[in-house]
C-alpha atoms as a PDB file:
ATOM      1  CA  UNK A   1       7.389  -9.022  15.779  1.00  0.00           C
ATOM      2  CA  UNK A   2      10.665 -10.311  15.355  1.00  0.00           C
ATOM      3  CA  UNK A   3       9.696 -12.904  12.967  1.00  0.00           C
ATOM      4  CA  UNK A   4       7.737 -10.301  10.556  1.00  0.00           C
ATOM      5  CA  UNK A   5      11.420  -8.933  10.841  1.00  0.00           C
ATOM      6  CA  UNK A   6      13.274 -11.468   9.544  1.00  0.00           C
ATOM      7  CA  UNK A   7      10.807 -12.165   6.600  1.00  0.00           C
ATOM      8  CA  UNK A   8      11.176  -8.088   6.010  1.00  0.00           C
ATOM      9  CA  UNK A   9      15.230  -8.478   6.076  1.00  0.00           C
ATOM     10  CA  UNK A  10      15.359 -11.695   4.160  1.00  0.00           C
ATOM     11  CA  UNK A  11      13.056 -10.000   1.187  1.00  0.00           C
ATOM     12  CA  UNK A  12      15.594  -6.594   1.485  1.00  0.00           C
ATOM     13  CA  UNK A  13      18.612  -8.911   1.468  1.00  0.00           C
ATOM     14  CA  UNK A  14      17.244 -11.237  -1.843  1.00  0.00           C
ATOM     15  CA  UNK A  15      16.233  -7.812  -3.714  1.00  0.00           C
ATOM     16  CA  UNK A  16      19.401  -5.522  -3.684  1.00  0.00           C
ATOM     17  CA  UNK A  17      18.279  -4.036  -7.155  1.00  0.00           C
ATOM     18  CA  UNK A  18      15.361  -2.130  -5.229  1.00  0.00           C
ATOM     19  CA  UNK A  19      17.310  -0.656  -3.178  1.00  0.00           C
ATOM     20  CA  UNK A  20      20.971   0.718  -4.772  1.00  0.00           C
ATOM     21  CA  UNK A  21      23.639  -0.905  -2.256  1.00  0.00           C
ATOM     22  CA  UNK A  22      21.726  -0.095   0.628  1.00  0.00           C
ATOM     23  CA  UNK A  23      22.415  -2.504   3.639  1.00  0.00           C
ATOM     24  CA  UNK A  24      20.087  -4.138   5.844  1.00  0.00           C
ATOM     25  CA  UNK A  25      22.217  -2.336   9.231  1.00  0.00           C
ATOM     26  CA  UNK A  26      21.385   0.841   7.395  1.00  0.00           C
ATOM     27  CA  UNK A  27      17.695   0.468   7.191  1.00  0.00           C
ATOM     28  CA  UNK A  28      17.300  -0.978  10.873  1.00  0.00           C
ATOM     29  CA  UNK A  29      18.901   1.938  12.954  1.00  0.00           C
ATOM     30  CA  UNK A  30      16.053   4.048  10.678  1.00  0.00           C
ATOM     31  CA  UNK A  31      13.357   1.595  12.360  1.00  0.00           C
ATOM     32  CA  UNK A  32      12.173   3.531  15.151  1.00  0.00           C
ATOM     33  CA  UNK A  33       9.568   1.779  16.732  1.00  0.00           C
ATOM     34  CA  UNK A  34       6.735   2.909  15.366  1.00  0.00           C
ATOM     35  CA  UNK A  35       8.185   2.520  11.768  1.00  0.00           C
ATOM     36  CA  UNK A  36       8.662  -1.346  12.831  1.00  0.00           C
ATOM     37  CA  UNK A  37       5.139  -1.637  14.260  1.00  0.00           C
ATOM     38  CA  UNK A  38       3.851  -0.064  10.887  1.00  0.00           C
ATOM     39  CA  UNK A  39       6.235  -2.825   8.770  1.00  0.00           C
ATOM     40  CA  UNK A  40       4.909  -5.434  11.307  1.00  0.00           C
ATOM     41  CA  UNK A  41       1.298  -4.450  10.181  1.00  0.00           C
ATOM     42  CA  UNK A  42       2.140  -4.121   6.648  1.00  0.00           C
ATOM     43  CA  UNK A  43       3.329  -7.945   6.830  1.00  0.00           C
ATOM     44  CA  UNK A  44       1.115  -9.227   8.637  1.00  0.00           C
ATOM     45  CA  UNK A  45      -1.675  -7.922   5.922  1.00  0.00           C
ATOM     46  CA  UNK A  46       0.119  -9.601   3.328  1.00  0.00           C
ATOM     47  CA  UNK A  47       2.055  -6.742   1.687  1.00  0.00           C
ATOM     48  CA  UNK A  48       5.608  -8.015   1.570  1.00  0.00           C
ATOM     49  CA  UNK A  49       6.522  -4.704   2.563  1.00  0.00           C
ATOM     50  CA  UNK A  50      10.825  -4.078   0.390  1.00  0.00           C
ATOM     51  CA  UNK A  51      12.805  -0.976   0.254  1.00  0.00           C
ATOM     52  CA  UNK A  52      12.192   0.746  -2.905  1.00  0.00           C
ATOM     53  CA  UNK A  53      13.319   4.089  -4.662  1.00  0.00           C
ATOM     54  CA  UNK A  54      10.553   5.901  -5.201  1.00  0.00           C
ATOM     55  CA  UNK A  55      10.106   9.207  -6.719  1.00  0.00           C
ATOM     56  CA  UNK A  56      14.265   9.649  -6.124  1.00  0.00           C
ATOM     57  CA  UNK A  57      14.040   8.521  -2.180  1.00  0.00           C
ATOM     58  CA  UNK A  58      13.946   5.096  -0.289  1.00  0.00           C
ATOM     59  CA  UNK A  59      10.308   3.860   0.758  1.00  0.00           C
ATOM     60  CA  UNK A  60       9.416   0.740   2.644  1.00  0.00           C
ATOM     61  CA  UNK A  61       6.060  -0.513   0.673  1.00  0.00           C
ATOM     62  CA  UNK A  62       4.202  -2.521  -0.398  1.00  0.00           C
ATOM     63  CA  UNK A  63       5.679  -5.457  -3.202  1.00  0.00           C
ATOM     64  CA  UNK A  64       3.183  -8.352  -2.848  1.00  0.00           C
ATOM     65  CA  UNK A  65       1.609  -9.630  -6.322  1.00  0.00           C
ATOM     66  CA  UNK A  66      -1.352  -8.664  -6.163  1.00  0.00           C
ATOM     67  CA  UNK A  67      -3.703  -6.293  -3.714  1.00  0.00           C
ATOM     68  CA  UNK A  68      -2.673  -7.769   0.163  1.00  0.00           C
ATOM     69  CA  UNK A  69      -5.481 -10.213   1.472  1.00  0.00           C
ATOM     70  CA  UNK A  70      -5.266  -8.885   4.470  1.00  0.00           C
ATOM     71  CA  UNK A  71      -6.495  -5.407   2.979  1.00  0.00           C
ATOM     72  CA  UNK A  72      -9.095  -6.048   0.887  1.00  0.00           C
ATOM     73  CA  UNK A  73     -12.760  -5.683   1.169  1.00  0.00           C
ATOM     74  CA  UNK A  74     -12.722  -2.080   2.570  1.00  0.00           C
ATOM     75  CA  UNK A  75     -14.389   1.445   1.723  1.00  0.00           C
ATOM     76  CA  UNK A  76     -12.154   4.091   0.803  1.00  0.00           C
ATOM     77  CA  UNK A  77     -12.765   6.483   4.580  1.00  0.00           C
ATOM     78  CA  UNK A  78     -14.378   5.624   7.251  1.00  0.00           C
ATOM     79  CA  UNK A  79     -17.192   8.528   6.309  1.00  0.00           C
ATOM     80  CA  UNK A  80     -18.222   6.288   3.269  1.00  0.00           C
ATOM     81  CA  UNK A  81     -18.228   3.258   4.981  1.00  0.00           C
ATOM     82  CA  UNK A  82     -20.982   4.737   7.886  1.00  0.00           C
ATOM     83  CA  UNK A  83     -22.541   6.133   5.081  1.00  0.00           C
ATOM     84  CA  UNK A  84     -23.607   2.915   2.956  1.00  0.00           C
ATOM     85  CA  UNK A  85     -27.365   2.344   4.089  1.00  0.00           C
ATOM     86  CA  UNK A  86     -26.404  -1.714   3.601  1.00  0.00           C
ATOM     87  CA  UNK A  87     -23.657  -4.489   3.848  1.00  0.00           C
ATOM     88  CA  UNK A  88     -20.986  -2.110   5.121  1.00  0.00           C
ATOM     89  CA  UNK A  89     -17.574  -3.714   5.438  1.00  0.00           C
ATOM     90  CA  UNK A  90     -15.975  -4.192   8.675  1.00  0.00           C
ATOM     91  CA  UNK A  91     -13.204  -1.200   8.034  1.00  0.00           C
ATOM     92  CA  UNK A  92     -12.152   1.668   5.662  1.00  0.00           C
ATOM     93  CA  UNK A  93      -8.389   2.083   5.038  1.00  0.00           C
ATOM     94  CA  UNK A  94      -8.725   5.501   7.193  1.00  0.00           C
ATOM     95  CA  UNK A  95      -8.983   3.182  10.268  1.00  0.00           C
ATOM     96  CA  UNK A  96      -7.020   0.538   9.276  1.00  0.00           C
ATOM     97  CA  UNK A  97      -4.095   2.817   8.952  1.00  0.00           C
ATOM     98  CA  UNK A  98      -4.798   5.457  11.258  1.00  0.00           C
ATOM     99  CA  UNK A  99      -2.363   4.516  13.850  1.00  0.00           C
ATOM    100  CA  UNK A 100       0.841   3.789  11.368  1.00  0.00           C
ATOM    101  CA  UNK A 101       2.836   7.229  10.018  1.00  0.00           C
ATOM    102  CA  UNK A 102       1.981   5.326   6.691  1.00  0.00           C
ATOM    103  CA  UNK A 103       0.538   6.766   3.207  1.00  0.00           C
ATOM    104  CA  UNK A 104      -1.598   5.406   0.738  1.00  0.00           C
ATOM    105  CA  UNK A 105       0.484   5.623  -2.997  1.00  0.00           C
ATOM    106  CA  UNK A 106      -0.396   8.355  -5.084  1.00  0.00           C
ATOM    107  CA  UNK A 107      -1.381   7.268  -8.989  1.00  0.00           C
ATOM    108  CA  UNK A 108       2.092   8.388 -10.144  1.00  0.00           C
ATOM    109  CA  UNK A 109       3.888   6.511  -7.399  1.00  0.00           C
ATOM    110  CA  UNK A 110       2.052   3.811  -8.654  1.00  0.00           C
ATOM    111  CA  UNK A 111       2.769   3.812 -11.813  1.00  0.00           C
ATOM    112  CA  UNK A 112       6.465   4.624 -11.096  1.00  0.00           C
ATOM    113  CA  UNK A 113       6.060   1.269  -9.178  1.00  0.00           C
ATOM    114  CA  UNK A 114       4.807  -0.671 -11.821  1.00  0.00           C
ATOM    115  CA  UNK A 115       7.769   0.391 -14.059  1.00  0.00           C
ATOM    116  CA  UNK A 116       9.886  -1.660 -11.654  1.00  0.00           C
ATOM    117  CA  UNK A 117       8.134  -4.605 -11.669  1.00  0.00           C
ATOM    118  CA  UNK A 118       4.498  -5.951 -12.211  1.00  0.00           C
ATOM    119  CA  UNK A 119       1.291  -6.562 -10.184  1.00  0.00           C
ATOM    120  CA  UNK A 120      -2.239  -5.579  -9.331  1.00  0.00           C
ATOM    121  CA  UNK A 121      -2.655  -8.222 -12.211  1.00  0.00           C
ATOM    122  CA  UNK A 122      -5.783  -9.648 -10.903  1.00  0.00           C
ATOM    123  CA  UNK A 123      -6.647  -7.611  -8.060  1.00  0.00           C
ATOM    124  CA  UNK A 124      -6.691  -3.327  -7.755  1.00  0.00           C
ATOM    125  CA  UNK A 125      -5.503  -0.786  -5.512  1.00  0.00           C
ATOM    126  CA  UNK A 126      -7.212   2.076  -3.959  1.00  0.00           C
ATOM    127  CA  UNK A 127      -5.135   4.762  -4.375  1.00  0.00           C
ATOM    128  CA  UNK A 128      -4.503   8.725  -2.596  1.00  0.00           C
ATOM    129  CA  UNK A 129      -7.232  10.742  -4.507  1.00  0.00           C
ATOM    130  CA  UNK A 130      -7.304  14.610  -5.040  1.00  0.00           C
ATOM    131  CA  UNK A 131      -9.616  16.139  -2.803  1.00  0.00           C
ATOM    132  CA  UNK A 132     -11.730  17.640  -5.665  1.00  0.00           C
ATOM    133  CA  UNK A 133     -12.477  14.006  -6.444  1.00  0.00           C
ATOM    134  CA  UNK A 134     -13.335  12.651  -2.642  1.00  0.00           C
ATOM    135  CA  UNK A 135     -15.207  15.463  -2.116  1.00  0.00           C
ATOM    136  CA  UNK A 136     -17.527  14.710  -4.545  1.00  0.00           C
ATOM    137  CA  UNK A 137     -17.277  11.237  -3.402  1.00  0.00           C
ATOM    138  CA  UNK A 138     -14.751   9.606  -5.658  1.00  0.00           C
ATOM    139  CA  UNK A 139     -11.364   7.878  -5.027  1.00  0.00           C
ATOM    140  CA  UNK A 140      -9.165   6.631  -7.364  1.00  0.00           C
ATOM    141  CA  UNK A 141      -7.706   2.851  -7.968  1.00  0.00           C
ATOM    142  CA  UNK A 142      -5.329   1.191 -10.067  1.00  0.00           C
ATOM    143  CA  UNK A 143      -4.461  -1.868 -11.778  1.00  0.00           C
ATOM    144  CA  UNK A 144      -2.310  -3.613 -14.345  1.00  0.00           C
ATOM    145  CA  UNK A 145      -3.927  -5.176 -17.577  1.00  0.00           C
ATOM    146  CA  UNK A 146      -2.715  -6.201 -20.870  1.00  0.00           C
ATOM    147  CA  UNK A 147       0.984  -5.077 -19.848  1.00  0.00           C
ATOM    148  CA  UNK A 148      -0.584  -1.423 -19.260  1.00  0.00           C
ATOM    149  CA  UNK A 149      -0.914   0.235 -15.940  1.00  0.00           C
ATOM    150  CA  UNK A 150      -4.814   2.207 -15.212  1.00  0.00           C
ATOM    151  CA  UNK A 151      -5.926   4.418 -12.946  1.00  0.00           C
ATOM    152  CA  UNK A 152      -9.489   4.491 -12.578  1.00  0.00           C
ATOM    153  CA  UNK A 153     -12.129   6.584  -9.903  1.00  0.00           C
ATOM    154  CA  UNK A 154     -15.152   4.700  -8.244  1.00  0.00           C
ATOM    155  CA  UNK A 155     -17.105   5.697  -5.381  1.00  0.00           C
ATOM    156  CA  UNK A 156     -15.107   6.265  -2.085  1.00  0.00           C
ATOM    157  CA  UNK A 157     -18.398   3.740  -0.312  1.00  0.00           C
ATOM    158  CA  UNK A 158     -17.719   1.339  -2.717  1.00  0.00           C
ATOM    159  CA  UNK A 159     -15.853  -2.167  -1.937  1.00  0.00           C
ATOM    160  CA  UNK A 160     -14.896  -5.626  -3.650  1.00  0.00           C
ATOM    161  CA  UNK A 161     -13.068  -9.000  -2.398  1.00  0.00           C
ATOM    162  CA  UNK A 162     -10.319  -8.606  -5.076  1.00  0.00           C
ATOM    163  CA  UNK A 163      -9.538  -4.480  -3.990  1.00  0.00           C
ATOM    164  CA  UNK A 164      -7.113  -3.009  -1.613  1.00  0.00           C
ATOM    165  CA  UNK A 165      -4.627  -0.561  -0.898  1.00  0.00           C
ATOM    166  CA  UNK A 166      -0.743  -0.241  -0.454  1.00  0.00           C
ATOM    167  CA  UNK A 167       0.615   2.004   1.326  1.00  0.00           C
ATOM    168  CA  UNK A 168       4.387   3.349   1.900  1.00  0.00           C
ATOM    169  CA  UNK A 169       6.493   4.545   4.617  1.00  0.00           C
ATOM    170  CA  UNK A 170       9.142   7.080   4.511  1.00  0.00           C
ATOM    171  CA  UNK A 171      12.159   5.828   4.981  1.00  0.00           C
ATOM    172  CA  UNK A 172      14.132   9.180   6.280  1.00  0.00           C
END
């Protein structure tokens, strides 16, 4: 744990435009500790997890280049994932994050995102869909191409080596 730690304060402390004068001290007495076992995680999948303003309030989320390895390869839920009748991938992000307080982004949070700086360049992003989408069977992805951010839908059972998720977690 501690050394997912010191990657997560050594990325804070080389990034202070993310995060408007914010010190490290400050963020760590908000780590309770199940906020540090859920930015252990998100390291330890490959998401470079930074403070960020997001939609006017510090976030911890994801910052990694593209879609993190360690989160790729999954269904949208765990109800599409049982449902596919063959090759079903070992998780769905529903179980993968079911334990963390964390949240996938929204499509304008990740666009917002992608205003402050680039990625999803070669890989996607499943993203928090409406319910009048899922339940129909549809989530929603993103991804950056030709300098342009998209949002796109697919089927929640679907799943491919170069798609994943970020997620965020509040940083109150």
């Amino acid at each position: 744990m501690d050394e997912q730690l010191t990657m997560f304060r050594d990325r804070f402390e080389a990034t202070p435009d993310r995060h408007d004068g914010l010190s490290y001290d400050e963020v760590e007495t908000r780590l309770t500790s199940s906020k540090r076992a859920a930015l252990v995680w998100m390291e330890q999948t490959g998401g470079e997890p930074n403070v960020v303003k997001l939609e006017g309030r510090l976030v911890i989320t994801d910052t990694v280049k593209e879609s993190p390895i360690g989160r790729r390869s999954v269904c949208f839920d765990e109800a599409a994932r049982l449902s596919r009748k063959k090759n079903a991938p070992v998780a769905s992000i529903e179980s993968l994050i079911e334990t963390f307080d964390l949240h996938l982004l929204t499509p304008e949070q990740y666009q917002e995102l992608q205003t402050q700086f680039s990625f999803d360049e070669k890989t996607s992003s499943w993203l928090a869909t409406p319910d009048m989408i899922h339940q129909k069977g549809g989530a929603l992805f993103g991804d950056r191409r030709y300098e342009t951010t998209f949002v796109y839908h697919n089927g929640a059972d679907s799943y491919y080596a170069s798609r994943g998720f970020r997620v965020f977690l509040e940083l109150d």
